[in-house]
C-alpha atoms as a PDB file:
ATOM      1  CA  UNK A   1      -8.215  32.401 107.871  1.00  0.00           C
ATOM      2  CA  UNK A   2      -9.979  29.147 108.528  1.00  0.00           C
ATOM      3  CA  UNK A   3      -9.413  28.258 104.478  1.00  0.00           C
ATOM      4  CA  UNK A   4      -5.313  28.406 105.056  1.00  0.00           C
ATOM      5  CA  UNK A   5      -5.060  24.892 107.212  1.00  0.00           C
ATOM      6  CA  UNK A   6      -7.457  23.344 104.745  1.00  0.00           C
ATOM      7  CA  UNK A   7      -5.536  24.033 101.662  1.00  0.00           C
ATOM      8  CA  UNK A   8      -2.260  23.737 103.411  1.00  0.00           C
ATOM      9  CA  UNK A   9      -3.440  19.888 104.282  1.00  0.00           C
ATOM     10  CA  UNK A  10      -4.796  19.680 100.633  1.00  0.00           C
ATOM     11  CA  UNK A  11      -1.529  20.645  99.505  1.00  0.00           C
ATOM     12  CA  UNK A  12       0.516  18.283 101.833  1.00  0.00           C
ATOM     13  CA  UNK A  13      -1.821  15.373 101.124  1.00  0.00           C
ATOM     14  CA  UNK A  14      -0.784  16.275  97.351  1.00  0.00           C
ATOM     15  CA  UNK A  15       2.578  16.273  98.175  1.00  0.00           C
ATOM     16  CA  UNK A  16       2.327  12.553  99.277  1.00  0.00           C
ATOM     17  CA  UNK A  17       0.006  11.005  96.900  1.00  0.00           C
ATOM     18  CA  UNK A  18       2.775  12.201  93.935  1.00  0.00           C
ATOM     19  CA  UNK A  19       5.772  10.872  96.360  1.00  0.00           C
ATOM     20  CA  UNK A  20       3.826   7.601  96.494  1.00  0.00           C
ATOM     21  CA  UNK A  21       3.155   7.454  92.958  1.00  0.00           C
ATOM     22  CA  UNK A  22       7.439   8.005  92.542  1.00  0.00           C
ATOM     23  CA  UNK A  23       8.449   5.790  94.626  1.00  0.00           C
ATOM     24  CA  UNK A  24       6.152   3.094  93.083  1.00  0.00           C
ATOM     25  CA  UNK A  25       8.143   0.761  90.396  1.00  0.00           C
ATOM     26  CA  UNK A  26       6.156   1.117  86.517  1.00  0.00           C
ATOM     27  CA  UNK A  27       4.466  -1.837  85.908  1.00  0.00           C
ATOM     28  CA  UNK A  28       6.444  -4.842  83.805  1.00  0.00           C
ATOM     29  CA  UNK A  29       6.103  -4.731  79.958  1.00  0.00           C
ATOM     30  CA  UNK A  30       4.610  -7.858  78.474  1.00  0.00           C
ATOM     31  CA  UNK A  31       7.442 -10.064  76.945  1.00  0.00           C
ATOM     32  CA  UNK A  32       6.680  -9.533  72.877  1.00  0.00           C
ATOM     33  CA  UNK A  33       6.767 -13.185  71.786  1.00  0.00           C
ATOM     34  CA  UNK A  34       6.616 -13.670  67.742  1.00  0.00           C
ATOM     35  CA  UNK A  35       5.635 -17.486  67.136  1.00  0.00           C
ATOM     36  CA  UNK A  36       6.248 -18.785  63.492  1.00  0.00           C
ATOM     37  CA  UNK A  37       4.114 -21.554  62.826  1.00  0.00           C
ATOM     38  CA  UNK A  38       3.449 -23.562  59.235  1.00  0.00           C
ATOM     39  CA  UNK A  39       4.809 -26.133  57.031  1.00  0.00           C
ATOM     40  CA  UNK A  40       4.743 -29.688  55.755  1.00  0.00           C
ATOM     41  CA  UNK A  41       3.137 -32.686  57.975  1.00  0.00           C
ATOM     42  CA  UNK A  42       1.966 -31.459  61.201  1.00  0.00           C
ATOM     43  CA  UNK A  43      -1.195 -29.835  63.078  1.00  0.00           C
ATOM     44  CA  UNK A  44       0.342 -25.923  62.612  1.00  0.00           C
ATOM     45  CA  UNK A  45      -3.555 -24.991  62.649  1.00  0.00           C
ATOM     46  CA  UNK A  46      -4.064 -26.526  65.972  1.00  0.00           C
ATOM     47  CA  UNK A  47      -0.709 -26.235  68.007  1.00  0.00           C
ATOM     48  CA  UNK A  48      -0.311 -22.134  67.216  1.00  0.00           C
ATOM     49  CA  UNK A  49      -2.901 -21.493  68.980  1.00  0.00           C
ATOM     50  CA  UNK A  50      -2.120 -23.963  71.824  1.00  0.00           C
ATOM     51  CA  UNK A  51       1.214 -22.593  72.181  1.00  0.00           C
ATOM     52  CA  UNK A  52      -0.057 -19.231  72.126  1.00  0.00           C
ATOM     53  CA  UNK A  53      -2.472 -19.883  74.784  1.00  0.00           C
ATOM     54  CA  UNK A  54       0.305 -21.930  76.932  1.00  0.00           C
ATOM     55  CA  UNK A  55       2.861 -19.438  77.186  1.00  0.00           C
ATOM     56  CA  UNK A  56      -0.079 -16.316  77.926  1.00  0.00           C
ATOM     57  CA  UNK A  57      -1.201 -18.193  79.970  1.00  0.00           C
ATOM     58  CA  UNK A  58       1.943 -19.527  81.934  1.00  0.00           C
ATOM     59  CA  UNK A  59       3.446 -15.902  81.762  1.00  0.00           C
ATOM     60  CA  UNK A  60       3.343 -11.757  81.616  1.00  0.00           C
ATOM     61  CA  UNK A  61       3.752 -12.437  77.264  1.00  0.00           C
ATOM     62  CA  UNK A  62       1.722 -11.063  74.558  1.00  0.00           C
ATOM     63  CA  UNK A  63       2.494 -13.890  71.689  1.00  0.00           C
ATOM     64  CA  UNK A  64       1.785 -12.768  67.984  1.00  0.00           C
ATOM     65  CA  UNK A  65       1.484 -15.351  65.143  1.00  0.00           C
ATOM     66  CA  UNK A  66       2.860 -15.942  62.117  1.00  0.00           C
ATOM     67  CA  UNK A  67       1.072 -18.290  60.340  1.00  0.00           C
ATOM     68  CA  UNK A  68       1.213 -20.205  56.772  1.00  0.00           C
ATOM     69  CA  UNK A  69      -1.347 -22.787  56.296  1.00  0.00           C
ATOM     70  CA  UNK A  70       0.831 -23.952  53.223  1.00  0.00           C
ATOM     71  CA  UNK A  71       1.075 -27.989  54.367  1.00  0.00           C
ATOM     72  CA  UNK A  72       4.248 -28.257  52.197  1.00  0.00           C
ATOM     73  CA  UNK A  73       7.898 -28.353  53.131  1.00  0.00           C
ATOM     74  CA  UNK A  74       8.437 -25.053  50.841  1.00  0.00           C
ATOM     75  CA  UNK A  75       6.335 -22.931  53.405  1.00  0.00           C
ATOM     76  CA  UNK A  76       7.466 -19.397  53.486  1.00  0.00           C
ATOM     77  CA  UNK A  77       6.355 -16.844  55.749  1.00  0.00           C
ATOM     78  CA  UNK A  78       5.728 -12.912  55.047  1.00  0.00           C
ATOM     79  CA  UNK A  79       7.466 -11.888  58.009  1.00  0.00           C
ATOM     80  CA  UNK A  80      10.457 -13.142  57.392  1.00  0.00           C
ATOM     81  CA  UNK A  81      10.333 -10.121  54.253  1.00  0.00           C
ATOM     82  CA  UNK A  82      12.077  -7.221  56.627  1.00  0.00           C
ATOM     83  CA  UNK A  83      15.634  -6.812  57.631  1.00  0.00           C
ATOM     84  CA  UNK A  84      14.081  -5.298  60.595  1.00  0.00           C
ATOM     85  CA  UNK A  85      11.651  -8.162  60.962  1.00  0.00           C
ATOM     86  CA  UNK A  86      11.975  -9.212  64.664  1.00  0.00           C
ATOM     87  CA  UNK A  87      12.859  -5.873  65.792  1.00  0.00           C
ATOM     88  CA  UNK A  88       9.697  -5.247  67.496  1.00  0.00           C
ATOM     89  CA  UNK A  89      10.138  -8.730  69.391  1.00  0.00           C
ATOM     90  CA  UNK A  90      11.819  -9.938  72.882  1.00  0.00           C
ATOM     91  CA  UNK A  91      12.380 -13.273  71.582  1.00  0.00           C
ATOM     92  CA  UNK A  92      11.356 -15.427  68.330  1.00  0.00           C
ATOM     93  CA  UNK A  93       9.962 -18.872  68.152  1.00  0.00           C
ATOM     94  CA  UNK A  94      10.264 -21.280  65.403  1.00  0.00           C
ATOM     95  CA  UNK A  95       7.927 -23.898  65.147  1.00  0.00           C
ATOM     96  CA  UNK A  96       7.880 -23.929  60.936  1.00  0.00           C
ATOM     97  CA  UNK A  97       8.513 -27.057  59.043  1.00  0.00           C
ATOM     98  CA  UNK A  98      10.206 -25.479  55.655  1.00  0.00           C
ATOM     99  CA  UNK A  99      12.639 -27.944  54.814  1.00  0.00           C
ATOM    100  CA  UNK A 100      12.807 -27.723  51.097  1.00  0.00           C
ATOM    101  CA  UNK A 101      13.300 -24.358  52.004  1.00  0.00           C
ATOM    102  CA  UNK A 102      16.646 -23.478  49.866  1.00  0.00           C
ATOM    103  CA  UNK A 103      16.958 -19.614  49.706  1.00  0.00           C
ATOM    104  CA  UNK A 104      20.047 -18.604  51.192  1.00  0.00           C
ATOM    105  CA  UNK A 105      19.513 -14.994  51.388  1.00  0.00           C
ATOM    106  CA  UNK A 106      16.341 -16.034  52.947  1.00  0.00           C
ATOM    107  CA  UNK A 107      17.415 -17.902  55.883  1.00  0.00           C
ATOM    108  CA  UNK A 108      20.670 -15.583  56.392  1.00  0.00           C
ATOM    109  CA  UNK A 109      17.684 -12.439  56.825  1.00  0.00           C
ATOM    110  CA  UNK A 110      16.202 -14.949  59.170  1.00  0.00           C
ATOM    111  CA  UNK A 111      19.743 -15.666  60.951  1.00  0.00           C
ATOM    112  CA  UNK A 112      20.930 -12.574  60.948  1.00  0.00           C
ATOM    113  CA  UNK A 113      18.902 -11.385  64.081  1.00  0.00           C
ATOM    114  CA  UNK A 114      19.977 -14.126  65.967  1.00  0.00           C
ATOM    115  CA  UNK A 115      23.345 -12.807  64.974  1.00  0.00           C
ATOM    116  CA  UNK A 116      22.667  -9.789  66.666  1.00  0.00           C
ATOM    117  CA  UNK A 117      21.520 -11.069  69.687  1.00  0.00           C
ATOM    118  CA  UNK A 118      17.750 -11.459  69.288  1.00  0.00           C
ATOM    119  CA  UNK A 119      16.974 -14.695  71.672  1.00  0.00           C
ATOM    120  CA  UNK A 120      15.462 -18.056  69.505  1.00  0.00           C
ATOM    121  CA  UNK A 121      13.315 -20.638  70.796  1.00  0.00           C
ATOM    122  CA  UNK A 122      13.248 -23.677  68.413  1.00  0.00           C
ATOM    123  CA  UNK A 123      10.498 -26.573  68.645  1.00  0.00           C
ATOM    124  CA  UNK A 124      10.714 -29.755  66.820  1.00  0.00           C
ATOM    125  CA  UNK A 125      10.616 -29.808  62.951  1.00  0.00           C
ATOM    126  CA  UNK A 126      12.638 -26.115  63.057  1.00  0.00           C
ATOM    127  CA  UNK A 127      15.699 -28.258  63.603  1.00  0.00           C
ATOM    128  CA  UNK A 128      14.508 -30.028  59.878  1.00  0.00           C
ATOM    129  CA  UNK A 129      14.335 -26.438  58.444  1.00  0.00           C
ATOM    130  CA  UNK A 130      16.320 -24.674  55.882  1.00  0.00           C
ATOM    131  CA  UNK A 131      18.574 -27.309  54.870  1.00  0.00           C
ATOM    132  CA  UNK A 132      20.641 -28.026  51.615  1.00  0.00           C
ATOM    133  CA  UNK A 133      23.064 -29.466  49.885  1.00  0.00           C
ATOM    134  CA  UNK A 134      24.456 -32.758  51.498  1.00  0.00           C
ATOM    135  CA  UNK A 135      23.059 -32.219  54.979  1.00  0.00           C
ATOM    136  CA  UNK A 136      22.970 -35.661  55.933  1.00  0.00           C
ATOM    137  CA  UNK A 137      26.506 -35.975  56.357  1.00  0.00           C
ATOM    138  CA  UNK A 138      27.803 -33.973  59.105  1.00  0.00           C
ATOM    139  CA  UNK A 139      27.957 -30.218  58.094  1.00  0.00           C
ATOM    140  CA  UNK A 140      31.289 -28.318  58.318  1.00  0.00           C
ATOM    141  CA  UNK A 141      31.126 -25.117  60.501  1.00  0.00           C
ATOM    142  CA  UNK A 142      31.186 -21.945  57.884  1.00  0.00           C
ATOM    143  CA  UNK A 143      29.860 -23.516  55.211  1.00  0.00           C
ATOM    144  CA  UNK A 144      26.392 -21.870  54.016  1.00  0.00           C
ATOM    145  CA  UNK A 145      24.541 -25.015  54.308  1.00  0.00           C
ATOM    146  CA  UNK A 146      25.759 -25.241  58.249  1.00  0.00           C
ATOM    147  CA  UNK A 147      24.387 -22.165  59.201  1.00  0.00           C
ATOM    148  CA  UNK A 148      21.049 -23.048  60.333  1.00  0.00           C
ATOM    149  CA  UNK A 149      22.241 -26.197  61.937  1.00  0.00           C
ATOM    150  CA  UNK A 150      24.786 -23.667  63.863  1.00  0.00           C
ATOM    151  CA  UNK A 151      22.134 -21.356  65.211  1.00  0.00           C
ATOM    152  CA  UNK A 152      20.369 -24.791  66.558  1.00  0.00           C
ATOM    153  CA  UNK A 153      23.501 -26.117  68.352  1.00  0.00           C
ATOM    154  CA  UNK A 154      22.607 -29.281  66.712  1.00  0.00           C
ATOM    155  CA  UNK A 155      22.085 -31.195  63.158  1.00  0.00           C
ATOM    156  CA  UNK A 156      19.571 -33.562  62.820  1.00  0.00           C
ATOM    157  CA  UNK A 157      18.426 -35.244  59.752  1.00  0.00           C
ATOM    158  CA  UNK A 158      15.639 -37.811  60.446  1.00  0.00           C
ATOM    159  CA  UNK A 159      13.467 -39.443  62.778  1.00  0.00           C
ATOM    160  CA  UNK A 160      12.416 -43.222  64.053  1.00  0.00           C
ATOM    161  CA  UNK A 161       8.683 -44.350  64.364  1.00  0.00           C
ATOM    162  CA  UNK A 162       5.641 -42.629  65.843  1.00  0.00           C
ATOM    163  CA  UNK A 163       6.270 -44.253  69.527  1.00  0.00           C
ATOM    164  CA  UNK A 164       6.334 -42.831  73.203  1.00  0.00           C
ATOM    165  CA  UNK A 165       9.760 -41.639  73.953  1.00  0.00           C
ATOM    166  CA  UNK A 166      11.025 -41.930  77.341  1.00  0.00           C
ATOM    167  CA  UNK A 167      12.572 -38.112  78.805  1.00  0.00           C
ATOM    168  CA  UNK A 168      15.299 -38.153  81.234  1.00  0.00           C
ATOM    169  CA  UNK A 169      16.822 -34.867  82.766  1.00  0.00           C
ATOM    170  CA  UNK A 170      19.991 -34.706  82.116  1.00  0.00           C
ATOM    171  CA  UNK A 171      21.136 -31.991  83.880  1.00  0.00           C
ATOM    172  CA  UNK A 172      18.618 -31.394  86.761  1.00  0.00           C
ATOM    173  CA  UNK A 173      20.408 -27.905  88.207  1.00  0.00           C
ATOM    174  CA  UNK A 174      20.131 -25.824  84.884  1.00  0.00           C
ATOM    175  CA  UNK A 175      17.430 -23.236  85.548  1.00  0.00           C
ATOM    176  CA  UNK A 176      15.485 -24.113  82.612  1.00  0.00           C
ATOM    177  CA  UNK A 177      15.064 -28.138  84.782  1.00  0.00           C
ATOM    178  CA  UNK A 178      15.250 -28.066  88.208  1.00  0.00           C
ATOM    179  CA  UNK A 179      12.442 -29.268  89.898  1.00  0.00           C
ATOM    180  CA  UNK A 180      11.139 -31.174  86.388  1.00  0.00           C
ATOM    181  CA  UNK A 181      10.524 -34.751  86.424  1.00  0.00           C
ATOM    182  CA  UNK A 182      11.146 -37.016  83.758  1.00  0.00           C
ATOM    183  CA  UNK A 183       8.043 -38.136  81.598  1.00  0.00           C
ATOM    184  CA  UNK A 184       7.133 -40.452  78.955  1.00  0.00           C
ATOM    185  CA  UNK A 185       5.439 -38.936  76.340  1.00  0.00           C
ATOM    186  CA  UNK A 186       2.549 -40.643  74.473  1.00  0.00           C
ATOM    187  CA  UNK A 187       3.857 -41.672  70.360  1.00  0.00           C
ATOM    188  CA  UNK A 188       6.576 -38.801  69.280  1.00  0.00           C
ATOM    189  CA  UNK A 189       9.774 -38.469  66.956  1.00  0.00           C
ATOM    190  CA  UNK A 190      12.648 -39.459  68.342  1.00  0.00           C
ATOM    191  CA  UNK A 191      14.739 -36.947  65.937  1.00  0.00           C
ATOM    192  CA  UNK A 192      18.367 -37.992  65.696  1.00  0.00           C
ATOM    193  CA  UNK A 193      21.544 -36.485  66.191  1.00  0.00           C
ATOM    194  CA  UNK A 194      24.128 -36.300  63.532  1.00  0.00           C
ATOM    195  CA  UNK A 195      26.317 -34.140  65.685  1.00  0.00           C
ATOM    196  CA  UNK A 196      25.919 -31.986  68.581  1.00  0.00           C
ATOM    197  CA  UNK A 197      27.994 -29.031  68.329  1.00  0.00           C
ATOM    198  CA  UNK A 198      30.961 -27.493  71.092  1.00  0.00           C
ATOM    199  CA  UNK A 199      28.386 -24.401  72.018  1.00  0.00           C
ATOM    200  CA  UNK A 200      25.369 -26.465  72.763  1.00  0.00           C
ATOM    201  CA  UNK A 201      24.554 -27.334  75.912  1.00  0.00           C
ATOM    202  CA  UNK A 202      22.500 -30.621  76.307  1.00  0.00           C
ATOM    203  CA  UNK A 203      19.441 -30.943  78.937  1.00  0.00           C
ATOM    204  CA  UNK A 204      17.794 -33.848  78.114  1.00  0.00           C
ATOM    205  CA  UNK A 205      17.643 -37.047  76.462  1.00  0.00           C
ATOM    206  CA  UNK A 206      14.987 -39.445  74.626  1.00  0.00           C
ATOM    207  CA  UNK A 207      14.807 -43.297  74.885  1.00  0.00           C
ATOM    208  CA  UNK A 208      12.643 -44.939  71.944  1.00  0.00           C
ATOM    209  CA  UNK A 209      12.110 -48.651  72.322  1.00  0.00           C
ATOM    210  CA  UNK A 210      11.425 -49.583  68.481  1.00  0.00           C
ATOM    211  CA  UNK A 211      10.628 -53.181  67.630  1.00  0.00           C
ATOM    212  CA  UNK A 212      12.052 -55.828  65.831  1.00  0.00           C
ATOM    213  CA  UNK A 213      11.048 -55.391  62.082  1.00  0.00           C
ATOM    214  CA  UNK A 214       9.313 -58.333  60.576  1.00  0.00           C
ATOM    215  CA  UNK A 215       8.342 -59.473  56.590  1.00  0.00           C
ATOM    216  CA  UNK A 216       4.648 -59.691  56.534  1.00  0.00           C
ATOM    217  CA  UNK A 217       3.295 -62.909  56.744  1.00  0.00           C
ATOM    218  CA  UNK A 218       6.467 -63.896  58.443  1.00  0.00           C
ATOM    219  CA  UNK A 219       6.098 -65.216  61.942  1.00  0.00           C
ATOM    220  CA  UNK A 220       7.608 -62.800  65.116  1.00  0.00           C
ATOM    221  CA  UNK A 221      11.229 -64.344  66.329  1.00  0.00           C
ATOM    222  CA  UNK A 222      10.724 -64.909  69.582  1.00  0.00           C
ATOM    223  CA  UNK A 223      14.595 -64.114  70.268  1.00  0.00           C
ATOM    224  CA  UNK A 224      14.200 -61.144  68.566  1.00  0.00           C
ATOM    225  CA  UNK A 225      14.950 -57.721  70.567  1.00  0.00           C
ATOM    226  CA  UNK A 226      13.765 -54.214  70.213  1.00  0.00           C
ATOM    227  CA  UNK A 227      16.140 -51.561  69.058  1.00  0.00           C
ATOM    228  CA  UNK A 228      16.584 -48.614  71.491  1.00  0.00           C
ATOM    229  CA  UNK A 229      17.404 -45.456  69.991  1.00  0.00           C
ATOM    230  CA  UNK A 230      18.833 -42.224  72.070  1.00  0.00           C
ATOM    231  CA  UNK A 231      19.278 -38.893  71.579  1.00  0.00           C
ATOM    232  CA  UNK A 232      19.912 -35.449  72.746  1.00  0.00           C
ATOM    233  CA  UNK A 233      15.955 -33.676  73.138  1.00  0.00           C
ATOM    234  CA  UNK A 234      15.982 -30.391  75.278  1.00  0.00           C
ATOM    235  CA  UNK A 235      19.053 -28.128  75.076  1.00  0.00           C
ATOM    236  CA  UNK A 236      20.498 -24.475  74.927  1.00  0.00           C
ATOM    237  CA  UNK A 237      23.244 -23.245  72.419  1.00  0.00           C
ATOM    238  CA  UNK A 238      24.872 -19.981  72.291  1.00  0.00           C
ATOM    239  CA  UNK A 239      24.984 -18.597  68.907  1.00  0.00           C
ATOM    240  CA  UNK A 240      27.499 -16.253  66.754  1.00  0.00           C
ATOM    241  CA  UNK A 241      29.879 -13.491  67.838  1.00  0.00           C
ATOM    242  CA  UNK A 242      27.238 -11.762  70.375  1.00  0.00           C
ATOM    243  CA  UNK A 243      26.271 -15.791  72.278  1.00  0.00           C
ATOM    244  CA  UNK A 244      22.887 -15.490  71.475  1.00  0.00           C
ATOM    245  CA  UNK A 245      20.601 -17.121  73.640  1.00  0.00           C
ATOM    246  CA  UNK A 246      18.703 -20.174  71.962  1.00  0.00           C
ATOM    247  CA  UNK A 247      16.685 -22.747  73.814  1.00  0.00           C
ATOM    248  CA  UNK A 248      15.574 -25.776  71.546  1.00  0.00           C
ATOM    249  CA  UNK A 249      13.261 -29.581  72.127  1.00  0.00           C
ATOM    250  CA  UNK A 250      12.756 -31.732  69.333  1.00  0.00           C
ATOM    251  CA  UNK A 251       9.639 -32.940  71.207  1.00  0.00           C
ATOM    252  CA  UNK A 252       6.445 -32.165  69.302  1.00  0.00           C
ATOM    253  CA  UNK A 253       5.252 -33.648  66.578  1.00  0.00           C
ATOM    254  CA  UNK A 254       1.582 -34.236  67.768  1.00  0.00           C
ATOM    255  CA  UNK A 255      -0.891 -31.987  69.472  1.00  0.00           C
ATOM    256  CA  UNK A 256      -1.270 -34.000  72.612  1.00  0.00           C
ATOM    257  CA  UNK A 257       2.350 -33.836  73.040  1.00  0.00           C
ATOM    258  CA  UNK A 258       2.061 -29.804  72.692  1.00  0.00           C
ATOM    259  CA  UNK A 259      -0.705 -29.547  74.980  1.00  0.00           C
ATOM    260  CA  UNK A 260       0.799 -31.641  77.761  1.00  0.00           C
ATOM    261  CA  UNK A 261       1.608 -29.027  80.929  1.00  0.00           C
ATOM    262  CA  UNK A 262       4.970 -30.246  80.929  1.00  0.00           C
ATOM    263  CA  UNK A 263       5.838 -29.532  78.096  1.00  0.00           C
ATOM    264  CA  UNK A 264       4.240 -25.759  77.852  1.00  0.00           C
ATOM    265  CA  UNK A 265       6.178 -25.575  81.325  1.00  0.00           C
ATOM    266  CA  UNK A 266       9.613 -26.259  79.497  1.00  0.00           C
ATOM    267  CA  UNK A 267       8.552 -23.929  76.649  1.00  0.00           C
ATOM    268  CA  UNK A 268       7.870 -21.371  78.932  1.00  0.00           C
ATOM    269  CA  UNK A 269      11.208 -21.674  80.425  1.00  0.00           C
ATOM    270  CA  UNK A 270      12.865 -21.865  77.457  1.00  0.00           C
ATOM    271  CA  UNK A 271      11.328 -18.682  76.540  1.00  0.00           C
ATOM    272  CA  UNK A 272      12.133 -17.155  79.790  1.00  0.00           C
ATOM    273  CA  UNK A 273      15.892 -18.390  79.831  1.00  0.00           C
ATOM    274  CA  UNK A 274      16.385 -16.638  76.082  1.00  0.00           C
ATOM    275  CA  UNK A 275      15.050 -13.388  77.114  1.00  0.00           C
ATOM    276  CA  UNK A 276      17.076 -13.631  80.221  1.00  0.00           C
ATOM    277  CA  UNK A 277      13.866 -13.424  82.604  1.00  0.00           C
ATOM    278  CA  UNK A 278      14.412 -16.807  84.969  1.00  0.00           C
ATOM    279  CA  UNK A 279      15.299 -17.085  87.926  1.00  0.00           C
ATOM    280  CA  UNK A 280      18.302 -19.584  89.125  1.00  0.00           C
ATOM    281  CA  UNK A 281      15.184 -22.229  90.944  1.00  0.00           C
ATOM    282  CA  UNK A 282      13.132 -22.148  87.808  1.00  0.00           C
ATOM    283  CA  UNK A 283      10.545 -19.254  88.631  1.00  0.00           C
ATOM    284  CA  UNK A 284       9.822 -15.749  86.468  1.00  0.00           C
ATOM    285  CA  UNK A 285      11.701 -13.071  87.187  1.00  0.00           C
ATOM    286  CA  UNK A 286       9.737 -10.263  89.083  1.00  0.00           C
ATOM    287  CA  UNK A 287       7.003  -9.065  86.714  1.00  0.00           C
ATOM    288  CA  UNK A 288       7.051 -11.743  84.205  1.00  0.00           C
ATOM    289  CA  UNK A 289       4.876 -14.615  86.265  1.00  0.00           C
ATOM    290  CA  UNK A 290       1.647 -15.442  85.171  1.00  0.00           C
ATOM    291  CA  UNK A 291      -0.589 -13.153  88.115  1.00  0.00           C
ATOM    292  CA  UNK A 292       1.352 -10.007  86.712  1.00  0.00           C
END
């Protein structure tokens, strides 16, 4: 008789360890981050692994690479191969520098996912990707050689000079900004703006102070001012039929500029904006923060 209470509180205690274990949320998947990386005149070896390292770092993510170490502007990556190729993903980042790039069923495999709603998050020489025909005349909506530039938000054709480039917030209440400070960066691209589409959305801008050009051996005019250049550097864009989420910065070029924590803390947020994981002050959603 004495073994009934026992088992009866071995049962009950039973009973309430499983109701516990109900009532407890499952854990947060890792956000599946695919970062494309490679191409013509920049660090690719260096800043994958940095950006890989930010964002793990900065959130619950799990970032896999896709990497060429081809240094020329016809860099092509395997991944790219699949119709189902970012299936498997939460949200895709672009970071390759393939401008000579001219497949067009290529780039439509590539666009095609954004199509369908999978989130984009472009950085710097992306937005110099995939481009033909005359492209340095403003592009016409529909037109094949637009299509890339669409997904952006933006065209963009060129940069100025290897100089610092002065960041001002534009619009300090999106999600993606509050709280951020404007910065000057140490020498970047300034990348230019041909045109800046109806869907984009723009969230910051670049000053470049460039000076006055001179012949060599001539003497500096003292009268002489330097040019300032501006233009459109952090925005979003909705793209296609389904308003795809895309979060773009021309910002960059160099490896100090990647490394810099404010600008891993906009990447972040950029990343957690397209996936729809960020909160209205600028913080993860529950689960995604970087102690989870």
């Amino acid at each position: 008789m004495k073994k009934f209470p026992i088992l009866l509180s071995i049962g009950l205690l039973a009973m309430w360890l499983v109701a516990q274990a109900a009532d407890e949320p499952e854990p947060v998947k890792p956000l599946r981050v695919l970062l494309v990386a490679g191409g013509c005149c920049h660090d690719y070896a260096m800043q994958k692994d940095v950006l890989k390292a930010g964002i793990e770092e900065r959130l619950n993510a799990t970032v896999d690479i896709a990497y060429n170490p081809d240094k020329s502007t016809k860099a092509t990556f395997e991944v790219y191969a699949k119709k189902d190729w970012a299936d498997a993903y939460d949200v895709i980042v672009h970071d390759e520098c393939s401008a000579d790039v001219k497949d067009a069923a290529y780039v439509k495999r590539i666009l095609d996912a954004h199509r369908e709603g999978k989130p984009a998050v472009n950085l710097h020489c992306a937005m110099h990707s995939y481009r033909w025909g005359d492209f340095r005349k403003p592009v016409t909506l529909g037109d094949e050689n637009a299509e890339w530039f669409e997904m952006i938000g933006l065209q963009s054709t060129g940069h100025g000079p290897k100089l610092p480039v002065e960041i001002t917030f534009t619009d300090t209440k999106h999600p993606i900004t509050v709280g951020m400070k404007d910065w000057t960066t140490g020498n970047e691209e300034l990348y230019n703006n041909v045109q800046v589409f109806e869907t984009a959305h723009p969230l910051a801008s670049g000053k470049q102070s460039v000076p006055p050009r001179r012949r060599r051996g001539e003497p500096a005019d003292p009268d002489a001012k330097p040019r300032v250049d501006e233009a459109v550097v952090v925005w979003t864009n909705a793209f296609g039929p389904k308003k795809t989420k895309i979060f773009s910065t021309t910002l960059g070029h160099f490896t100090e500029t990647v490394a810099d924590d404010r600008y891993l803390n906009l990447v972040t947020r950029g990343v957690l904006w397209a996936t729809g994981n960020l909160n209205d002050d600028g913080t993860a959603k529950e689960g995604y923060g970087a102690a989870n």
